[in-house]
Protein backbone atom coordinates (compact mmCIF):
# COMPACT_ATOMS: atom_id res chain seq x y z
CA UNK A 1 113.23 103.95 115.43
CA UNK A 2 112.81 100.24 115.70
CA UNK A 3 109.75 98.44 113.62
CA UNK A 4 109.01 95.19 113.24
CA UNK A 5 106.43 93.13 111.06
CA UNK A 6 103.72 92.01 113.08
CA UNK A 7 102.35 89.26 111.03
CA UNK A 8 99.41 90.92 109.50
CA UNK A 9 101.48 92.74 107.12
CA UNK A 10 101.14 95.53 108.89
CA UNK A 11 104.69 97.54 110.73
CA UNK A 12 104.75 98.45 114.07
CA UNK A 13 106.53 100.94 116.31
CA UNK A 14 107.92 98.76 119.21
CA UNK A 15 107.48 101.44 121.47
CA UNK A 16 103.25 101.80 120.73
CA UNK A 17 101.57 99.04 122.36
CA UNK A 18 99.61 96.11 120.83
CA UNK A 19 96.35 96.88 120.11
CA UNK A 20 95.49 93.21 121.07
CA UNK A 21 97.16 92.22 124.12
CA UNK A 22 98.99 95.68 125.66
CA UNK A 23 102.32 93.83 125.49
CA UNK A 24 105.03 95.91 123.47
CA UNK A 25 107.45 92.42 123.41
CA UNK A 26 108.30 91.34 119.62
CA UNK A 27 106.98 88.04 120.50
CA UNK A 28 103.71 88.81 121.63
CA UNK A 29 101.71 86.99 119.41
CA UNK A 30 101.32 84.15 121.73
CA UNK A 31 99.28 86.20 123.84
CA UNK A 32 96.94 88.31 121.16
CA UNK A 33 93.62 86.68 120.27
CA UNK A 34 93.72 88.36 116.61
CA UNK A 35 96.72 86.44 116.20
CA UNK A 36 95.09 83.24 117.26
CA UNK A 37 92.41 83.58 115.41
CA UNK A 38 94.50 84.01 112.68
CA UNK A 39 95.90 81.17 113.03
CA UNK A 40 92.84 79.12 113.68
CA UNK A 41 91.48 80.38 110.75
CA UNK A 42 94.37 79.24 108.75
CA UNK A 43 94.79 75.84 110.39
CA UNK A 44 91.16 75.10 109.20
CA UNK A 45 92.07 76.12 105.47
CA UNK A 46 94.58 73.78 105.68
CA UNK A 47 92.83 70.84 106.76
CA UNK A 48 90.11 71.83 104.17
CA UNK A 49 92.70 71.90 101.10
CA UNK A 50 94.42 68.43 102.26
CA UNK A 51 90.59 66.88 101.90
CA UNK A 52 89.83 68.09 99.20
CA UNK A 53 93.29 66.89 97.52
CA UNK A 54 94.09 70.83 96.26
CA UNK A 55 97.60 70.36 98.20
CA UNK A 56 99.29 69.10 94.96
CA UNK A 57 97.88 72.11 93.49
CA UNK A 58 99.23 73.86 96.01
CA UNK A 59 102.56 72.10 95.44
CA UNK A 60 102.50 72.41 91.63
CA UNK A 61 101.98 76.14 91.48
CA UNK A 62 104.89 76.87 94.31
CA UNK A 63 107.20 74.20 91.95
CA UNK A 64 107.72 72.47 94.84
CA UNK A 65 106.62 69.29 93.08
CA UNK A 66 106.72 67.81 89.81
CA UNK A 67 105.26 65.14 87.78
């Protein structure tokens, strides 16, 4: 049986349908409003950290950047 991670975290039997959008393609994510709103949601974190200067916080506890 074919699963695939559908960005939540969650696994999902390709053959059940979204619960979102009714699609049962892997890539239909582009067409779920969860999924959007996921990503709106994270989009605005984003833009929140960067003002507030946390993103070489960020950086410093991935090690992606050091002093």
């Amino acid at each position: 049986m074919l699963t695939i991670a559908n960005g939540f975290g969650e696994m999902r039997n390709l053959e059940e349908v979204c619960r979102d959008c009714d699609y049962r393609e892997v890539g239909c994510h582009s067409k779920c409003r969860r999924y959007k709103n996921y990503k709106m949601m994270i989009g605005a974190i984003r833009k929140k950290r960067d003002k507030e200067k946390e993103y070489f916080d960020y950086l410093r506890e991935r090690k992606l950047y050091k002093e």
